[in-house]
N, C-alpha and C. Protein backbone atom coordinates (compact mmCIF):
# COMPACT_ATOMS: atom_id res chain seq x y z
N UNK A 1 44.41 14.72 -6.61
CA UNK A 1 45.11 15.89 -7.02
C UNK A 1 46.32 16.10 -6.09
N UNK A 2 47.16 16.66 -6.80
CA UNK A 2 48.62 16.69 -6.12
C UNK A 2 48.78 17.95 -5.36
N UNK A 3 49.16 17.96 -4.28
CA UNK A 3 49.33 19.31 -3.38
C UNK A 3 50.77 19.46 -3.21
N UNK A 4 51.30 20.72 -3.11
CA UNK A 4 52.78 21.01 -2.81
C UNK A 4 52.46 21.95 -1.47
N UNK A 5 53.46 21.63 -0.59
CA UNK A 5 53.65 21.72 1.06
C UNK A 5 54.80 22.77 0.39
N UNK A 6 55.16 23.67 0.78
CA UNK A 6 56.11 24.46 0.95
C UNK A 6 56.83 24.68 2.08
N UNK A 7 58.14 24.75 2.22
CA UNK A 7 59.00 24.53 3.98
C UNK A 7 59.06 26.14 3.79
N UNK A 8 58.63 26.44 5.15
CA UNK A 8 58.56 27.65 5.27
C UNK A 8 58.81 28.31 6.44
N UNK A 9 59.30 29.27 6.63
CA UNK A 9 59.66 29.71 8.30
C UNK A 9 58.28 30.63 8.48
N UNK A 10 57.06 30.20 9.42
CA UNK A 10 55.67 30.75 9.57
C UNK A 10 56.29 31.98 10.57
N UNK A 11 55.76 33.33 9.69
CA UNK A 11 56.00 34.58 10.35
C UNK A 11 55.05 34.96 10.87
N UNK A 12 53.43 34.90 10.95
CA UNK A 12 52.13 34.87 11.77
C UNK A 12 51.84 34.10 12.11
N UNK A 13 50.47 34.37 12.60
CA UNK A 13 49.74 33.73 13.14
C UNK A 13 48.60 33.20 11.74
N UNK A 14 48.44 33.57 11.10
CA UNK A 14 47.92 33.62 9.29
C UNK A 14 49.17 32.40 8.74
N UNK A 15 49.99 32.34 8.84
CA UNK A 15 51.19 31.36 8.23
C UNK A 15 50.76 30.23 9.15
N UNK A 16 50.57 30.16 10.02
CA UNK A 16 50.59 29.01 11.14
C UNK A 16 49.07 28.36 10.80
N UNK A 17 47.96 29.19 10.69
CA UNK A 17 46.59 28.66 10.52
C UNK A 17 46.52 28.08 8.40
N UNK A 18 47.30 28.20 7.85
CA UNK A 18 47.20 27.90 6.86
C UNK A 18 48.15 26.92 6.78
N UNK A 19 49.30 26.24 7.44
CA UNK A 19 49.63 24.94 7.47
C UNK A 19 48.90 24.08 7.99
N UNK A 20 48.09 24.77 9.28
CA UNK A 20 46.78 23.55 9.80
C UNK A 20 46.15 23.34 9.12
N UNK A 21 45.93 24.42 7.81
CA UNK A 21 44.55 24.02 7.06
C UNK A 21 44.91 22.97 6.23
N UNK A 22 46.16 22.90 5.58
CA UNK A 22 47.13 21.95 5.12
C UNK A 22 47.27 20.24 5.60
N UNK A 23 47.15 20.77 6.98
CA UNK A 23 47.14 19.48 7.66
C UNK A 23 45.71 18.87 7.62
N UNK A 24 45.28 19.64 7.93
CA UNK A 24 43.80 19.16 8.11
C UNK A 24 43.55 18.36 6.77
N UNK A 25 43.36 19.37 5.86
CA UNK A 25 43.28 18.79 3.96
C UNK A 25 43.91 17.44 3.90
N UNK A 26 45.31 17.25 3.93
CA UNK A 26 45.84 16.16 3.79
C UNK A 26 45.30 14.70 4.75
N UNK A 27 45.21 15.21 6.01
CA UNK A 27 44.72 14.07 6.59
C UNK A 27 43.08 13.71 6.29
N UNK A 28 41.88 14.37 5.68
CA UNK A 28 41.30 14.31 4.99
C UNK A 28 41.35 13.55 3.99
N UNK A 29 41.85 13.75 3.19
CA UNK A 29 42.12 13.11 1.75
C UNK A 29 42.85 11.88 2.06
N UNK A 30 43.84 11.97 2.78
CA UNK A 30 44.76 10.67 2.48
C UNK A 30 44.82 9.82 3.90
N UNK A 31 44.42 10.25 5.24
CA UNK A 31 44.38 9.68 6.17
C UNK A 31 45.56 9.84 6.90
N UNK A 32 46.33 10.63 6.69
CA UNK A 32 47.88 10.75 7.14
C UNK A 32 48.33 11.62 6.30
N UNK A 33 49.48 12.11 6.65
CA UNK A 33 50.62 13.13 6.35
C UNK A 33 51.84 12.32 5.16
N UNK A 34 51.87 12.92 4.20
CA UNK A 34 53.21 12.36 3.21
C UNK A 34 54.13 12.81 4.21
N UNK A 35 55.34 12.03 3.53
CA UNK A 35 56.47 12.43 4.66
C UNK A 35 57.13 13.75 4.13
N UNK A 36 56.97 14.09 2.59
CA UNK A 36 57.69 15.39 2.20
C UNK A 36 56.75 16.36 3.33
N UNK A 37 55.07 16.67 3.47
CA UNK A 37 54.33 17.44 4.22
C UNK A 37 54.75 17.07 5.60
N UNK A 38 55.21 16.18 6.60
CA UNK A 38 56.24 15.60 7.91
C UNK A 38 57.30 16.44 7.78
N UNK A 39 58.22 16.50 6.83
CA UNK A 39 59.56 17.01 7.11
C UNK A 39 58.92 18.74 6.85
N UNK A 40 58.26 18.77 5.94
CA UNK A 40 58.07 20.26 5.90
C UNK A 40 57.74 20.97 7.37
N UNK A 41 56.49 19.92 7.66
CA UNK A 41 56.18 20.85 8.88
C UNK A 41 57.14 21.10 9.99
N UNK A 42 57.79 19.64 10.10
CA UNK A 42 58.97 19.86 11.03
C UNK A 42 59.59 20.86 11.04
N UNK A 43 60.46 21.04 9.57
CA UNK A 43 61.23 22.14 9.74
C UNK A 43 60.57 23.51 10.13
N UNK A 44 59.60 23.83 9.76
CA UNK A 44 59.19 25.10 10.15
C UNK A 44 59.08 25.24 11.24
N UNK A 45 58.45 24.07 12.52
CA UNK A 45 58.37 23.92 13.34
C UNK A 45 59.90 24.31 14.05
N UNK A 46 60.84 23.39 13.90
CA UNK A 46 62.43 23.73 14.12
C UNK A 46 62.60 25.49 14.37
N UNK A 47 62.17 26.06 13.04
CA UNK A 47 62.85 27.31 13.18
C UNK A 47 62.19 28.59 12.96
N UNK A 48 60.39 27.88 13.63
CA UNK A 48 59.58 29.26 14.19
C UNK A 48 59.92 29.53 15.51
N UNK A 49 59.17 31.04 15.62
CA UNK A 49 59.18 31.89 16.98
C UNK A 49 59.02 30.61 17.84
N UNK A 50 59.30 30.74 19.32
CA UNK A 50 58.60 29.54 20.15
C UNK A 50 56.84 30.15 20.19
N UNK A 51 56.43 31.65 20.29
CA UNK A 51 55.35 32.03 20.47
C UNK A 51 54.24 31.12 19.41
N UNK A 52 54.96 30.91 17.54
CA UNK A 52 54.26 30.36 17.20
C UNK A 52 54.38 29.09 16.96
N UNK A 53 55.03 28.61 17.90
CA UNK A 53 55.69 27.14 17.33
C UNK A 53 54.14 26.58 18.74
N UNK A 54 53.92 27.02 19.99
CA UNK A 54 53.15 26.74 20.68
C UNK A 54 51.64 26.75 19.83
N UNK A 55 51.51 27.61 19.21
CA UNK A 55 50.12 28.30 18.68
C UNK A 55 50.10 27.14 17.90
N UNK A 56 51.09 26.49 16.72
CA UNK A 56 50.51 25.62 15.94
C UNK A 56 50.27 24.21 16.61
N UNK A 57 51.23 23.89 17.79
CA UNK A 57 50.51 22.97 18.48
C UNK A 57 49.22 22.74 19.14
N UNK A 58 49.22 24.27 19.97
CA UNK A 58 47.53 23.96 20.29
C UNK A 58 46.76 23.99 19.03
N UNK A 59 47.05 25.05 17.88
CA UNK A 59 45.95 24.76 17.02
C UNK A 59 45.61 23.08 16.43
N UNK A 60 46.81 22.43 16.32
CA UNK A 60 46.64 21.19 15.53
C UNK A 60 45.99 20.54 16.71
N UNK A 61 46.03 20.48 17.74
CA UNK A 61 45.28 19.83 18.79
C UNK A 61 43.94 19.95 18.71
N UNK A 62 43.69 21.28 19.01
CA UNK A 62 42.45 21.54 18.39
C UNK A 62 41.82 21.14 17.26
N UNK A 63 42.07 21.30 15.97
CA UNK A 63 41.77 20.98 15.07
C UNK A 63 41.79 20.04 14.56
N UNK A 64 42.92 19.28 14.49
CA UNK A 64 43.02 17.87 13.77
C UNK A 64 44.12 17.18 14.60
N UNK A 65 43.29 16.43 15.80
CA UNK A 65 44.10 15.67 17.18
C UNK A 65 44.99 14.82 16.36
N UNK A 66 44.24 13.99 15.43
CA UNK A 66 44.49 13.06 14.90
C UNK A 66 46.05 12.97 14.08
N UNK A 67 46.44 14.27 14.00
CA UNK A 67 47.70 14.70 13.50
C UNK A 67 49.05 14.67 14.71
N UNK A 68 48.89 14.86 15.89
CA UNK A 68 49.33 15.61 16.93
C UNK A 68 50.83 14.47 16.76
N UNK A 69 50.62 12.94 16.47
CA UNK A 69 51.52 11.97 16.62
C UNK A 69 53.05 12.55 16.01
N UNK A 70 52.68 13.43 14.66
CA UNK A 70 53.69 13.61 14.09
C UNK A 70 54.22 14.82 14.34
N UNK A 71 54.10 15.07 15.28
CA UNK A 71 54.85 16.40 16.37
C UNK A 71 55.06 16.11 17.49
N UNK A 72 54.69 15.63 18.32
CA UNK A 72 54.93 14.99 19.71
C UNK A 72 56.13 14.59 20.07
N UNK A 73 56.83 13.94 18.57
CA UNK A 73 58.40 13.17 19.25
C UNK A 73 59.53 14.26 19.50
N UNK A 74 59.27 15.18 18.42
CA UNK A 74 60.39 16.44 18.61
C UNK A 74 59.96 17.17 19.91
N UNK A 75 58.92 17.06 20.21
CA UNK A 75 58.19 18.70 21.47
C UNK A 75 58.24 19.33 20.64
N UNK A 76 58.42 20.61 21.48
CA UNK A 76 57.77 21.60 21.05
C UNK A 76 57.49 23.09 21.83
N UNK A 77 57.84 23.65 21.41
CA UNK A 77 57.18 25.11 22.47
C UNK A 77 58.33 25.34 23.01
N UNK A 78 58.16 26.78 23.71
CA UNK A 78 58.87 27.09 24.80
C UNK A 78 58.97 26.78 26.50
């Protein structure tokens, strides 16, 4: 089944835990990230708060390590 990633500028902490869940799902199902769900996250990443741009890193750490590769090259945080 086909999933659509939406690029989104995450305004909570609720926006941020529902792209992990995203992440999580996808790497589930497919073993990796499509690159449209890569560029999505990026960008949001790009042009969230730094407060939650940190939060979705530790969360994806937490949650799905196995993801962390495709965030690591940009950094991240404040």
């Amino acid at each position: 089944m086909a999933r659509t990633i939406s690029v989104l500028k995450w305004e909570n902490k609720q926006d941020v835990d529902n792209a992990v869940h995203d992440i999580f799902a996808e790497m589930s199902e497919r073993g990796g990230l499509t690159k449209d769900t890569e560029r999505a996250m990026q960008h949001s990443l790009l042009v969230a708060d730094p407060d939650l741009t940190n939060y979705f890193l530790r969360t994806v750490m937490e949650q799905v390590p196995d993801a962390m590769h495709y965030f690591e090259e940009r950094g991240g945080g404040a």
